[in-house]
Each structure stands twice: as structure tokens, then as C-alpha cells.
C-alpha atoms as a PDB file:
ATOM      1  CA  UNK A   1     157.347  73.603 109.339  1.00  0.00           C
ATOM      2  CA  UNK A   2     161.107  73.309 110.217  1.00  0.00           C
ATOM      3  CA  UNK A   3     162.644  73.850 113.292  1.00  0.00           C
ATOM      4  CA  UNK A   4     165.811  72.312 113.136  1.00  0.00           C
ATOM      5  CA  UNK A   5     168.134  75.097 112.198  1.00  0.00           C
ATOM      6  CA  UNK A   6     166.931  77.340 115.356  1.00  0.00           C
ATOM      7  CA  UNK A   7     167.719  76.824 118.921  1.00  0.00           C
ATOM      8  CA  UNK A   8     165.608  74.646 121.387  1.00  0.00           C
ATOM      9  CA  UNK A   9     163.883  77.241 123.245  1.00  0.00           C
ATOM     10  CA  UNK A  10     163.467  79.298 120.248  1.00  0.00           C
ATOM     11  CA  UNK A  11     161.910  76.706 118.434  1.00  0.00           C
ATOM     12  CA  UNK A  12     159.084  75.716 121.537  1.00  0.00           C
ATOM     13  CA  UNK A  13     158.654  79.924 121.866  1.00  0.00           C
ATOM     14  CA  UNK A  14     157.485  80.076 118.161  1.00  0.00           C
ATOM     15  CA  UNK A  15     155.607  76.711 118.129  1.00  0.00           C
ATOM     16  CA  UNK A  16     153.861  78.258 121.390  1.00  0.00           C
ATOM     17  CA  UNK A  17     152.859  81.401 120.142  1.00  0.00           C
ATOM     18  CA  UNK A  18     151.550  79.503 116.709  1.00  0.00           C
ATOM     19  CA  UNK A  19     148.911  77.330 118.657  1.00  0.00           C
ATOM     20  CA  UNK A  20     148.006  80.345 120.838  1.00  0.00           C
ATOM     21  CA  UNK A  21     147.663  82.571 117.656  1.00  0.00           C
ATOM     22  CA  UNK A  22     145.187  79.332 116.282  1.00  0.00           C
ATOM     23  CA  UNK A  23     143.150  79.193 119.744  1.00  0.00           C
ATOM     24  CA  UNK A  24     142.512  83.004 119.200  1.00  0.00           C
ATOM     25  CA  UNK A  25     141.065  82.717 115.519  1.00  0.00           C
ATOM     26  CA  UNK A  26     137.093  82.531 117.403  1.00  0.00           C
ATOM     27  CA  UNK A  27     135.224  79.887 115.407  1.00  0.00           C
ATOM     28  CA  UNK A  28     131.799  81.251 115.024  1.00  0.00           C
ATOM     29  CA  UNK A  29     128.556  78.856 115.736  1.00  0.00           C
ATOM     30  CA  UNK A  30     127.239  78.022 111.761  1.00  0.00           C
ATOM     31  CA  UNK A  31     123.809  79.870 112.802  1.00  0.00           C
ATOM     32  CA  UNK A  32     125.595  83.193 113.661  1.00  0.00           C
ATOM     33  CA  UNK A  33     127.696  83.315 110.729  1.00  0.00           C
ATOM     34  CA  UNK A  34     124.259  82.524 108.404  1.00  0.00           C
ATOM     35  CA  UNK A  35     122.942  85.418 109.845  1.00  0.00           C
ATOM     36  CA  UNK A  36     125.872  87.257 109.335  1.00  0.00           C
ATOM     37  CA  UNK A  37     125.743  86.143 105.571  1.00  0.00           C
ATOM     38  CA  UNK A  38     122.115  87.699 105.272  1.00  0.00           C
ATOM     39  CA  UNK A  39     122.999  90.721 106.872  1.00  0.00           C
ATOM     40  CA  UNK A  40     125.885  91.140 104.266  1.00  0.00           C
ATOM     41  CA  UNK A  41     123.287  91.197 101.484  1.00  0.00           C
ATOM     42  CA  UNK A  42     121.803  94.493 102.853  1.00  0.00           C
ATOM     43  CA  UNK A  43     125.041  96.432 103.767  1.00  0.00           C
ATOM     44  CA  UNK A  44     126.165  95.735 100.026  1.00  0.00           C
ATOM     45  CA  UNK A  45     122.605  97.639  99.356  1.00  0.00           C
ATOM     46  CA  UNK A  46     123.036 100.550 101.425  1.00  0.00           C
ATOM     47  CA  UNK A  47     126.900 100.833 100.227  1.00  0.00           C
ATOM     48  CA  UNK A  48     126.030 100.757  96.658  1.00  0.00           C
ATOM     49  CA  UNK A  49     122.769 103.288  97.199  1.00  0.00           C
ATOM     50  CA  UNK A  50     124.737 105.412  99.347  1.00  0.00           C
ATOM     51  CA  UNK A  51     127.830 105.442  97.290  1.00  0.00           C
ATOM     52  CA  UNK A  52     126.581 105.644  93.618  1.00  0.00           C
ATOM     53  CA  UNK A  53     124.082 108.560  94.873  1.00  0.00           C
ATOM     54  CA  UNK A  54     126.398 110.646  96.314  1.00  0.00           C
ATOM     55  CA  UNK A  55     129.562 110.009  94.473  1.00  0.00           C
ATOM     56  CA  UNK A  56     128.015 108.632  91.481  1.00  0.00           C
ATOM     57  CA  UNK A  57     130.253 105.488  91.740  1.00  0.00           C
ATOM     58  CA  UNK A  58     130.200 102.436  94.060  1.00  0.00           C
ATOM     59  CA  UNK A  59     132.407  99.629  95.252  1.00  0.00           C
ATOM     60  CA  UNK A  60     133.827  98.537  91.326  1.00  0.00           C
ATOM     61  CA  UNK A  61     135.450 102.183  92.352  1.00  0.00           C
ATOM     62  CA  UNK A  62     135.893 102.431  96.043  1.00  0.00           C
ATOM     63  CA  UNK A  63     136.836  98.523  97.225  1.00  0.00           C
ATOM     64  CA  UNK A  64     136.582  96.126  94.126  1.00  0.00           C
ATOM     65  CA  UNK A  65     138.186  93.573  96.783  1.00  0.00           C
ATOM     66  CA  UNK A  66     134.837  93.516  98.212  1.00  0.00           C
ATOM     67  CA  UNK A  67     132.361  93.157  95.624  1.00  0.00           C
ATOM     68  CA  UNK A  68     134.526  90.034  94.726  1.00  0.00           C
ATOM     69  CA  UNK A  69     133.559  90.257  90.934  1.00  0.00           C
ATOM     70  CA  UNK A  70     129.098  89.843  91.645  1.00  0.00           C
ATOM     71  CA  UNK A  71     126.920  91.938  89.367  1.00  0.00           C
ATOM     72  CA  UNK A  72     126.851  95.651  89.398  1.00  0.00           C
ATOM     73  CA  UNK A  73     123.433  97.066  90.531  1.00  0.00           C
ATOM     74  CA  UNK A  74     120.785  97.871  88.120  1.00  0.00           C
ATOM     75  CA  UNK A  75     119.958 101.071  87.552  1.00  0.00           C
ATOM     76  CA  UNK A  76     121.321 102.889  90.631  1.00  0.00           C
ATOM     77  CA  UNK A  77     123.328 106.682  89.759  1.00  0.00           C
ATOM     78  CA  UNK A  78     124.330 109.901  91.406  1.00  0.00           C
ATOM     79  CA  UNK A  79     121.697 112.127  92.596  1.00  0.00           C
ATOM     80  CA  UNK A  80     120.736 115.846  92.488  1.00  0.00           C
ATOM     81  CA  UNK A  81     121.709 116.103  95.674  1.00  0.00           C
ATOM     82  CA  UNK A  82     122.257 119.199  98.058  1.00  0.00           C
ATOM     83  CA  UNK A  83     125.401 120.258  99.484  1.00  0.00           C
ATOM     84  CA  UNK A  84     124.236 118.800 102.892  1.00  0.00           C
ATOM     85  CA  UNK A  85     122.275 115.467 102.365  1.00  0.00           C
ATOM     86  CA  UNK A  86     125.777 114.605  99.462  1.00  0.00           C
ATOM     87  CA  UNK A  87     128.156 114.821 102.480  1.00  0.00           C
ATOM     88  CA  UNK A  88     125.926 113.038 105.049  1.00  0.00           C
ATOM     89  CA  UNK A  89     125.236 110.303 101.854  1.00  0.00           C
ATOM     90  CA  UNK A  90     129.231 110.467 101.562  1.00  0.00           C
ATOM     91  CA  UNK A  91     129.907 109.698 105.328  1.00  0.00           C
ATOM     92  CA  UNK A  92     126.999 106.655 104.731  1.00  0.00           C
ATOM     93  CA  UNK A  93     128.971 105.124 102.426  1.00  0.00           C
ATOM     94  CA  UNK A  94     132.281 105.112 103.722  1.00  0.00           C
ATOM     95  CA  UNK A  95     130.965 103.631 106.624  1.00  0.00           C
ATOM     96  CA  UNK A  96     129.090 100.790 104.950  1.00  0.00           C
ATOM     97  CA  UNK A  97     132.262  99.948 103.376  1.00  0.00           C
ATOM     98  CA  UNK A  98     133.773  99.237 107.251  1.00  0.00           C
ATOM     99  CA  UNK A  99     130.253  97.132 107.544  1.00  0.00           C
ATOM    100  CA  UNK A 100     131.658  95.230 104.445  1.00  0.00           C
ATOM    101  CA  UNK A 101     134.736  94.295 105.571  1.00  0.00           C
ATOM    102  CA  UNK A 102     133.811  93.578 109.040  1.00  0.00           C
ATOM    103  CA  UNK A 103     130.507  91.268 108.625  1.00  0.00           C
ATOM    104  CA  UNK A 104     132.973  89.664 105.542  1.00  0.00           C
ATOM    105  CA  UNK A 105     135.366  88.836 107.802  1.00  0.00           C
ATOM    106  CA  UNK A 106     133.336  87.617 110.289  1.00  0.00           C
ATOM    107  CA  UNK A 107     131.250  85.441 108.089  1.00  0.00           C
ATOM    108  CA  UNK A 108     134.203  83.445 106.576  1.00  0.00           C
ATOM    109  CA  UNK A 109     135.100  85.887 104.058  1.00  0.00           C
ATOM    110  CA  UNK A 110     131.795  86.329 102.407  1.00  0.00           C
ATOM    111  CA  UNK A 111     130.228  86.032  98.847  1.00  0.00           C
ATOM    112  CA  UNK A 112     130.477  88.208  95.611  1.00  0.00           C
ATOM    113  CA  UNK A 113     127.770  90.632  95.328  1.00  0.00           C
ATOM    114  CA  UNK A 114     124.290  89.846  94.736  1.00  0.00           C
ATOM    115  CA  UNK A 115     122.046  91.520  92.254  1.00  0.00           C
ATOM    116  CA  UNK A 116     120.720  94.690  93.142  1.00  0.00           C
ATOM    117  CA  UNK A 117     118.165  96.973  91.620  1.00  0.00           C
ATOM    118  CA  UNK A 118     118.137 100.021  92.803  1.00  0.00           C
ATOM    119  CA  UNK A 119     116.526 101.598  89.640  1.00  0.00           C
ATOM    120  CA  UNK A 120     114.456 104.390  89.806  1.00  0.00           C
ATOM    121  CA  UNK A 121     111.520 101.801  88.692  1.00  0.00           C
ATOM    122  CA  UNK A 122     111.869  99.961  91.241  1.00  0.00           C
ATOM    123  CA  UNK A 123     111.818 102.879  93.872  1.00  0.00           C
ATOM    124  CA  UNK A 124     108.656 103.693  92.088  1.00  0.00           C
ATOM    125  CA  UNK A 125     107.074 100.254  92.548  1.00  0.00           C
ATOM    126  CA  UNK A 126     107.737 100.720  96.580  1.00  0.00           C
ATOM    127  CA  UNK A 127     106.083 104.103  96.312  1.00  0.00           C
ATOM    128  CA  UNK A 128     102.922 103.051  94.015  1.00  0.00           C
ATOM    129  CA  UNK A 129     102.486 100.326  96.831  1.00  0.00           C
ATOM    130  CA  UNK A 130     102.770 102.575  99.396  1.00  0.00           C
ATOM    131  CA  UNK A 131      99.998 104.399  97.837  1.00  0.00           C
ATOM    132  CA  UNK A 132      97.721 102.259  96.154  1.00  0.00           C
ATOM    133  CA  UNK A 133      97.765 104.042  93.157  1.00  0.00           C
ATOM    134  CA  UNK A 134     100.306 104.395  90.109  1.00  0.00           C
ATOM    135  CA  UNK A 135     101.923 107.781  90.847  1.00  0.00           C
ATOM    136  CA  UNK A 136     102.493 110.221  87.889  1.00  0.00           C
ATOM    137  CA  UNK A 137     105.118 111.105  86.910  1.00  0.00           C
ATOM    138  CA  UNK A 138     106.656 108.335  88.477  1.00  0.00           C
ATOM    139  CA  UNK A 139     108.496 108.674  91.553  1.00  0.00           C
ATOM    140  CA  UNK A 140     112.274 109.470  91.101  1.00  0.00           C
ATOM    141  CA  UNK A 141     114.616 108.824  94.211  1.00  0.00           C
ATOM    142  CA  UNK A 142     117.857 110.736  92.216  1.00  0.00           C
ATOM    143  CA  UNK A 143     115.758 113.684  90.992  1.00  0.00           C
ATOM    144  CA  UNK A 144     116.032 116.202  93.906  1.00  0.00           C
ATOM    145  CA  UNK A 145     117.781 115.539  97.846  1.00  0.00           C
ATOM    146  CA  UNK A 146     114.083 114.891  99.062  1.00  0.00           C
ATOM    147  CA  UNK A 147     113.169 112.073  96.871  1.00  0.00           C
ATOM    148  CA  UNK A 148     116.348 110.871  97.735  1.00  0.00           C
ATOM    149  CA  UNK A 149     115.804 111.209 101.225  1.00  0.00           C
ATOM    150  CA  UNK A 150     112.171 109.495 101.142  1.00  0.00           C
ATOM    151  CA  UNK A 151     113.867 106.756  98.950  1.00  0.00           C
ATOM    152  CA  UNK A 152     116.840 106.431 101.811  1.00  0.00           C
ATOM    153  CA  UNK A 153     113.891 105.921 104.116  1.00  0.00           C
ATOM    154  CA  UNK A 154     113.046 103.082 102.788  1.00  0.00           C
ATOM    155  CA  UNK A 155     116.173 101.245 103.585  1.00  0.00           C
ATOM    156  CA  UNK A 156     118.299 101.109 106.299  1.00  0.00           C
ATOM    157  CA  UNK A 157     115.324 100.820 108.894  1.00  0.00           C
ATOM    158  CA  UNK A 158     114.975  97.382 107.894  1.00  0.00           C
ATOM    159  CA  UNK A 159     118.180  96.229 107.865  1.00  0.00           C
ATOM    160  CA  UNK A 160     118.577  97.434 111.699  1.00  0.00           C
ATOM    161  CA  UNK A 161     115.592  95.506 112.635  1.00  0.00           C
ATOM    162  CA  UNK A 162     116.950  92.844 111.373  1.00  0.00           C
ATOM    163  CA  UNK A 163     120.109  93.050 113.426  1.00  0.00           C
ATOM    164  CA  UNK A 164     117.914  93.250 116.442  1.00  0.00           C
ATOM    165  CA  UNK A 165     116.398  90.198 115.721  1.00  0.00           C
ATOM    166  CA  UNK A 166     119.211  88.525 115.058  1.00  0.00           C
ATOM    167  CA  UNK A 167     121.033  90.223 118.201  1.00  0.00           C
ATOM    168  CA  UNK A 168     118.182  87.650 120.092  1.00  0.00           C
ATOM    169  CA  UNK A 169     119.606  84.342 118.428  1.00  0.00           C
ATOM    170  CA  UNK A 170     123.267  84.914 118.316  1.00  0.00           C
ATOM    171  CA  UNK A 171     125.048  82.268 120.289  1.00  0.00           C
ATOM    172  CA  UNK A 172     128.303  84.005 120.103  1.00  0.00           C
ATOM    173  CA  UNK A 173     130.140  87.091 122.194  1.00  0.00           C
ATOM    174  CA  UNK A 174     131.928  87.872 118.994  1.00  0.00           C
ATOM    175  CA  UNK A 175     128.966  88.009 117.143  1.00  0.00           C
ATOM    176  CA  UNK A 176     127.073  90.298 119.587  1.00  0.00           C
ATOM    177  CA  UNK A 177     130.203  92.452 120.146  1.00  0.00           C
ATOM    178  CA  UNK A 178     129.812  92.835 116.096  1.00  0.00           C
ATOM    179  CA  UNK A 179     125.819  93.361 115.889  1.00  0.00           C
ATOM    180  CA  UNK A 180     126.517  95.943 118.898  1.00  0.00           C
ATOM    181  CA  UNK A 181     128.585  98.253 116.293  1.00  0.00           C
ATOM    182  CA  UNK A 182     126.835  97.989 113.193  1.00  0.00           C
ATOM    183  CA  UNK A 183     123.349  98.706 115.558  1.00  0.00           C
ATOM    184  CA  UNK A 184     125.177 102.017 116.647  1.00  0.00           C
ATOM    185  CA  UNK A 185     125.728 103.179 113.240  1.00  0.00           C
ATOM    186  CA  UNK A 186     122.680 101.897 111.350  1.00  0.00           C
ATOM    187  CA  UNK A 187     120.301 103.379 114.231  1.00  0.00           C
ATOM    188  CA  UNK A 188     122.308 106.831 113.641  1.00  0.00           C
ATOM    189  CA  UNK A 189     121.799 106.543 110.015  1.00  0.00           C
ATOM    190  CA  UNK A 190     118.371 106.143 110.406  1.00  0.00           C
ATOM    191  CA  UNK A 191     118.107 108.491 113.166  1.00  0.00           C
ATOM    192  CA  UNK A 192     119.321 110.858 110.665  1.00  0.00           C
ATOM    193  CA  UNK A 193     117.259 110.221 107.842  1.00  0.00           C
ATOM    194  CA  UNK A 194     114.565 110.673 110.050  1.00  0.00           C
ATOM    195  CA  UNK A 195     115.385 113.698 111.362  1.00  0.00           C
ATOM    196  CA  UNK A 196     116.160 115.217 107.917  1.00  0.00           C
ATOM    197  CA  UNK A 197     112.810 114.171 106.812  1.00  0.00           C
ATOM    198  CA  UNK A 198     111.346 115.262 110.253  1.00  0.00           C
ATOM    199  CA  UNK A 199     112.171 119.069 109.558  1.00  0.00           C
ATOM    200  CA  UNK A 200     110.193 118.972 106.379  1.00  0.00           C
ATOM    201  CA  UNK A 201     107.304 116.197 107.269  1.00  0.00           C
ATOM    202  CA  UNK A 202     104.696 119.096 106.470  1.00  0.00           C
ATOM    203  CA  UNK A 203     106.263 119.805 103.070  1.00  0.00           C
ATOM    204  CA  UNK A 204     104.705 119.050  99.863  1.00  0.00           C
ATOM    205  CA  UNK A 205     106.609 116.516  97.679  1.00  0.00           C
ATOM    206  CA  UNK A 206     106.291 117.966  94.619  1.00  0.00           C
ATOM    207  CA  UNK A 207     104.364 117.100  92.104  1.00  0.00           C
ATOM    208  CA  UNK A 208     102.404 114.977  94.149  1.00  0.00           C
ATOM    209  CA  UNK A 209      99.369 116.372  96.642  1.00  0.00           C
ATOM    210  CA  UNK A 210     101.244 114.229  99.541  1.00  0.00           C
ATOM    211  CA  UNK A 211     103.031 115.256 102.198  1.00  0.00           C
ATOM    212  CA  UNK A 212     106.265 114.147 104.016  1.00  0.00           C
ATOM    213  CA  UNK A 213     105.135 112.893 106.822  1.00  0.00           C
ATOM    214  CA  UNK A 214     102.027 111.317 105.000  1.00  0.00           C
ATOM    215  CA  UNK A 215     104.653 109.344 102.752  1.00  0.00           C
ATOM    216  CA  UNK A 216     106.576 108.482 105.347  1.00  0.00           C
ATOM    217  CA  UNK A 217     103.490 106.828 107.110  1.00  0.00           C
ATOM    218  CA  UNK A 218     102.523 105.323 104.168  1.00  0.00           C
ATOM    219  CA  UNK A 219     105.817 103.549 103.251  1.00  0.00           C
ATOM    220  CA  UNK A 220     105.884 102.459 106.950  1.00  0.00           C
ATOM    221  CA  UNK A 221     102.448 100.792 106.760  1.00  0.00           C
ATOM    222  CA  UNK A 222     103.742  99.123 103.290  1.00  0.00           C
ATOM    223  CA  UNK A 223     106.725  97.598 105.520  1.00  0.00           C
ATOM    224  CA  UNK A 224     104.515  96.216 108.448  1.00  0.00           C
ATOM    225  CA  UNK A 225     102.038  94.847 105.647  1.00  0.00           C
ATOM    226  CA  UNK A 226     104.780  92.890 103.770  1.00  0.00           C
ATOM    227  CA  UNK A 227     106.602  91.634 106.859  1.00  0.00           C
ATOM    228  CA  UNK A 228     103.216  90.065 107.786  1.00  0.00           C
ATOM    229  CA  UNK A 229     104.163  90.193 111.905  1.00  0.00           C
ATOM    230  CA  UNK A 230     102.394  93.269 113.038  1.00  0.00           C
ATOM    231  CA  UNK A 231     103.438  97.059 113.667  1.00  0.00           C
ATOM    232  CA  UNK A 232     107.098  97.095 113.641  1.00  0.00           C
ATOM    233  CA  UNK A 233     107.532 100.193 111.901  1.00  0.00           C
ATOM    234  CA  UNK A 234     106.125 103.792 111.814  1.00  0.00           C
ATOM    235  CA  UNK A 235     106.124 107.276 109.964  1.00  0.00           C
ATOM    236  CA  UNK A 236     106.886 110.741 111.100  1.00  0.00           C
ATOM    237  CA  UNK A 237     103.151 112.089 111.680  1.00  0.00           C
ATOM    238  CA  UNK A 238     102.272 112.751 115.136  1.00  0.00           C
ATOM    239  CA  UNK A 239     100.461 109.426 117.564  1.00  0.00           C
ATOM    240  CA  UNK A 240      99.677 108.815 120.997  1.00  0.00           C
ATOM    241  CA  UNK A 241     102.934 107.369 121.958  1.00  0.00           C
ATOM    242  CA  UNK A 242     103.359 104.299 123.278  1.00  0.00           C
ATOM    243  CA  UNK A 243     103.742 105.247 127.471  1.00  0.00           C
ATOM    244  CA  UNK A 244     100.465 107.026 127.193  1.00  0.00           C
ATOM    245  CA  UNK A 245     101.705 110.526 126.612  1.00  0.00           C
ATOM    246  CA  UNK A 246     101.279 112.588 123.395  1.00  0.00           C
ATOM    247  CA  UNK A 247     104.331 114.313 121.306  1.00  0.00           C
ATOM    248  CA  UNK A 248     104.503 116.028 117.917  1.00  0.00           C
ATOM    249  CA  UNK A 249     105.512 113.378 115.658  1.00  0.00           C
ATOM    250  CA  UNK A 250     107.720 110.359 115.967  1.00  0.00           C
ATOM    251  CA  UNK A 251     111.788 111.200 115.620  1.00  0.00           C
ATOM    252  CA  UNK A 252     112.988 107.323 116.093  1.00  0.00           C
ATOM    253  CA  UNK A 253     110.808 104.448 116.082  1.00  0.00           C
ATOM    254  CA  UNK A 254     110.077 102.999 119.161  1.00  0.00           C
ATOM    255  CA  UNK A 255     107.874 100.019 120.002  1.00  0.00           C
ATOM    256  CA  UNK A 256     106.965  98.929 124.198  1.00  0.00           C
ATOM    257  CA  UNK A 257     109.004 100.064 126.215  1.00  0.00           C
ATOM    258  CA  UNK A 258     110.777 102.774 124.089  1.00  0.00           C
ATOM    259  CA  UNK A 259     112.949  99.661 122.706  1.00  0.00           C
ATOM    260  CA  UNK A 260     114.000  98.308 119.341  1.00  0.00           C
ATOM    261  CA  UNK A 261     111.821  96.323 117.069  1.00  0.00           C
ATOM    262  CA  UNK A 262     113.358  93.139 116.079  1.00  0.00           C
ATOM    263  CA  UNK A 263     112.448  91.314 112.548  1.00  0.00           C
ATOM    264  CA  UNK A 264     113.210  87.636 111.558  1.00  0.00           C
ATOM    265  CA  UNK A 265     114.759  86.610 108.689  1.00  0.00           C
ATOM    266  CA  UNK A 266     111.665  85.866 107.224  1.00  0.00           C
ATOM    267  CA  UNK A 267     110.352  89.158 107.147  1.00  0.00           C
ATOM    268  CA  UNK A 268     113.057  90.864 106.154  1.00  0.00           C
ATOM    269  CA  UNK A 269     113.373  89.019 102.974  1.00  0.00           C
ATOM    270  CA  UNK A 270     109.543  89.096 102.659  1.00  0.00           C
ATOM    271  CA  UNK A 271     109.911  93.442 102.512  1.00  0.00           C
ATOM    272  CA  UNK A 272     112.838  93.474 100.542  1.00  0.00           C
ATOM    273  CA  UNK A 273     111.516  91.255  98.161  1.00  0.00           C
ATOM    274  CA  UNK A 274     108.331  93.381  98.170  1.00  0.00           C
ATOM    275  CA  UNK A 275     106.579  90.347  97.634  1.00  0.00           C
ATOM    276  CA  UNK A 276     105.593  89.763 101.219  1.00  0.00           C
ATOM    277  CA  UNK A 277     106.936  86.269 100.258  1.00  0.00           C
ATOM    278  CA  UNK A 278     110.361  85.059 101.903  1.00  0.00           C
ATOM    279  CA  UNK A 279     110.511  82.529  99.325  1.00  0.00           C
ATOM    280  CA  UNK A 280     109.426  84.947  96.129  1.00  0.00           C
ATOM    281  CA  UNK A 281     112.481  86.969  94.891  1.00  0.00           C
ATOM    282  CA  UNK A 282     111.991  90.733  93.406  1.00  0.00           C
ATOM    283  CA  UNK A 283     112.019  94.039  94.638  1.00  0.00           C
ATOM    284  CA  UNK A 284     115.563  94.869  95.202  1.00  0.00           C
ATOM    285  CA  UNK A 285     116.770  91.574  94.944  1.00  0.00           C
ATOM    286  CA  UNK A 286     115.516  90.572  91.607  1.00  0.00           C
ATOM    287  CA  UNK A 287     116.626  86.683  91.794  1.00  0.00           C
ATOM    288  CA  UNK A 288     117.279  86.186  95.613  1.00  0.00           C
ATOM    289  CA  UNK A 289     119.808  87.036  98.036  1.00  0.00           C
ATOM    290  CA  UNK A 290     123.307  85.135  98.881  1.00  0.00           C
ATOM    291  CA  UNK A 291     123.710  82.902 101.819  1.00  0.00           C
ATOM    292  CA  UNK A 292     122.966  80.090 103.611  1.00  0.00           C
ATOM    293  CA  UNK A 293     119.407  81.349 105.005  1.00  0.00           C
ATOM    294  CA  UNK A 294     118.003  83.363 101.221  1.00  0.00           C
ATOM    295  CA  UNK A 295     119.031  79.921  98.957  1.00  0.00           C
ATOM    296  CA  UNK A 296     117.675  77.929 101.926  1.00  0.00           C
ATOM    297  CA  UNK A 297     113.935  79.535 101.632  1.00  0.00           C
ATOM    298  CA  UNK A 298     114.010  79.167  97.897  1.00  0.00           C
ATOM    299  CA  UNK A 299     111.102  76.990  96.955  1.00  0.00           C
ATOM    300  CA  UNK A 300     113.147  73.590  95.899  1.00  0.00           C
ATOM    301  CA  UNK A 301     116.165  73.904  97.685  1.00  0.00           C
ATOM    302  CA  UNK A 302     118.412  71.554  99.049  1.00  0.00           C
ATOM    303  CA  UNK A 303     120.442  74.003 100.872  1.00  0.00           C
ATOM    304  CA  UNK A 304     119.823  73.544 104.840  1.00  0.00           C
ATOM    305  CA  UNK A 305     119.961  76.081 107.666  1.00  0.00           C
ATOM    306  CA  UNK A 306     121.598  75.453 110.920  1.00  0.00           C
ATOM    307  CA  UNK A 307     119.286  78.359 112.636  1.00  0.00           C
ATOM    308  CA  UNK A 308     115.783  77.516 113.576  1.00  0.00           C
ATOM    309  CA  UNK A 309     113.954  80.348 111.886  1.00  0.00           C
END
């Protein structure tokens, strides 16, 4: 850059406030921004889920910028959705699109979006698992706002695990400072889901004989079998709680202590695979998620980790 045609001091002001400006550009440690990376794989999921089901469009509509030209997902479409549940859904979204931009930021600017189903076949794999059984009909997550509701269950919990987890290894303030804001809003998303579902967890979910709550226990167990690292998870239906005293149901989870439950990389992929397999794509992610840590697990790769996993 020229100087020459600017006075002294004016010239040593601006070169000043040039190297200050580069000092302030925080350099994140490689393992925080691969866990950043994997993180952005699930907020594109909950945008597009949220999005498409209540608006019945996603980010090719809302922010093209970020889905930076990746796949659109499979299957996914607006629900039948009550006035209620289609404005808290609407809210979701919005907000996963500030999750977008943030975590993109952070992470070096990101990736194009991965490939997504979020068909209603593959909801109804997650629920015939849950069960044991092949359900008939076959469960539909964008027939009615409490199949959507059940299917929004299924989500978000993860992800916020996750950032727990990943809370524990971060190296950098920045990072944490970041993790601290999308925890806030994922725990209220969930927290709201939750609650939603709470208010009916003795209602039938028609056509099925099941219950709620008894869906909601059964899609929790699912997660804790496929993340193969205990009980990290659990449904609405009413337990001996874990400080020794007895409540209704179960609003939040809430493991020892009444704090989070944290999940590894590992088993997060291994859930939202639904393969119970960190290196077997499917589920949602039919052929794998972006990223330094998903191509790194991938049987054959010669893509290395900085994070000790």
C-alpha cells in the first residue's frame, strides 16, 4: 500500500490502526474451529427442518449466501401445522439462520451444505427403531403439529449435547463465548419442544396405541442406544429424579447434579447417522457430514484431526 501522497503522521496513524485491526482478527486453535465445522452440519439441519416446515421454504429462499450452492435436502416440506407450533417453528428458523452465520464465520467461513434427508421415510425409520416394530401407516412428521413436534424432538437435543461436550475441549475464549450463545438458544428450543410435548405426554398419537410421553421415552432410549456411552438422554414420563426426590415427569433433561449432558463427536455422528457407527453414514446424513472431524472418521481417510477425540 502507498503512503507517499499523505502526510507523515497520517501515514504511521493508518499503518497503526491496520496492524491493530490484524492483531484483533482472533485466530482460532485448528481443534476448536473442527468442532465448530461439525457443529455447522447440524444447525444447517435444524434451519432447513425448521424453515421448510413452517414456511415451506428453506435457505435457497431465506440466505442462499449460506447454503453456498450444497444440495437441497431430500424430502423435507411445509407442515400441517397449527397457528402456534408455525410461529414458534418460524422464530426456530430465523434463529438458526444467526447460528449459520455466526459458527460460519467463526469456522473460517464454512462449507456448502451437506446432504440432508429429512424425508418423511426417514423420520419413519427413527420411529420404527424407536419401537421395534414397522409402524403402520408409517409415521409422518408434516402430517399434523404433533407429529411434527415428536419429529422436532428428535433433533435439536442432540445437537446441544454436543455443544456441551465440545464446550469441555475448546481451547479458545472466543470459542466458549460462541458455544455460550448457541447453548442458550438450543437449550430454549428444546426446552420448548419439551414443554409443548409435556402438556400432551398422556395423549394418544393417533393412529397408533402409543402415547406421548411413551414415544418420547422411546426415541430417548433409541438415542442413548446409538450413542453407545450410557444414559444421556430421557423422555417425558415421570422417574425418580436424580437428587432422590420424585416429580411428575421430566420438563428438561438433567443428568447428576441437575447439569448438562455432554456427547463427543463420536456419538453424535453415531445417532445422527442412526447407524450407531461414527464411521457408517445414513440417517439424516445419507453420505457423511462436512468437516475436518466427519471426513476424518470415514473408513479410508487420509484427512487428519487436530482434536484428540
Amino acid at each position: 500500500m502507498a503512503f507517499s501522497s499523505s502526510p507523515p503522521l497520517l501515514n504511521l496513524l493508518l499503518l497503526t490502526t491496520l496492524i491493530v485491526s490484524a492483531q484483533q482478527q482472533t485466530v482460532l486453535p485448528s481443534c476448536d474451529v473442527e468442532l465448530l465445522q461439525l457443529a455447522l452440519n447440524f444447525q444447517f439441519l435444524e434451519a432447513e427442518f425448521f424453515l421448510y416446515s413452517s414456511l415451506g421454504y428453506g435457505l435457497d429462499t431465506v440466505a442462499p449466501d449460506l447454503a453456498k450452492g450444497g444440495p437441497s435436502p431430500i424430502g423435507v416440506k411445509k407442515a400441517y401445522l397449527d397457528r402456534l407450533v408455525r410461529d414458534i417453528m418460524v422464530q426456530f428458523g430465523y434463529q438458526e439462520i444467526g447460528h449459520l452465520r455466526t459458527v460460519m464465520q467463526a469456522a473460517g467461513g464454512g462449507f456448502p451444505r451437506p446432504l440432508i434427508d429429512l424425508s418423511s421415510t426417514q423420520f419413519s425409520r427413527v420411529m420404527d427403531a424407536a419401537f421395534g416394530t414397522t409402524l403402520q401407516p408409517p409415521f409422518d412428521p408434516y402430517a399434523n403439529s404433533l407429529n411434527f413436534l415428536l419429529a422436532s424432538y428428535i433433533i435439536p437435543y442432540v445437537g446441544l449435547t454436543g455443544l456441551v461436550g465440545s464446550a469441555q475441549i475448546f481451547n479458545s475464549t472466543t470459542t466458549h463465548k460462541i458455544a455460550a450463545g448457541l447453548m442458550a438458544i438450543e437449550s430454549g428450543q428444546d426446552a420448548a419442544i419439551r414443554t409443548l410435548l409435556y402438556q400432551r405426554s398422556l395423549q394418544r398419537v393417533f393412529p397408533y396405541r402409543f402415547t406421548v410421553g411413551v414415544a418420547t421415552d422411546r426415541i430417548s432410549r433409541l438415542r442413548n442406544s446409538l450413542g453407545r456411552a450410557g444414559v444421556k438422554d430421557s423422555g417425558l414420563l415421570a422417574r425418580k429424579n436424580r437428587t432422590g426426590g420424585h416429580s411428575m415427569g421430566e420438563i428438561v433433561v438433567w443428568g447428576p447434579d441437575s447439569l448438562a449432558y455432554a456427547r463427543t463427536p463420536m456419538e453424535l455422528l453415531r445417532i445422527f447417522y442412526g447407524t450407531g457407527n461414527e464411521s457408517l453414514p445414513g440417517g439424516f446424513f445419507p453420505v457423511g457430514v462436512r468437516g475436518t472431524i466427519g471426513q476424518a472418521l470415514l473408513p479410508g481417510s487420509d484427512v487428519n484431526t487436530t482434536c484428540l477425540l
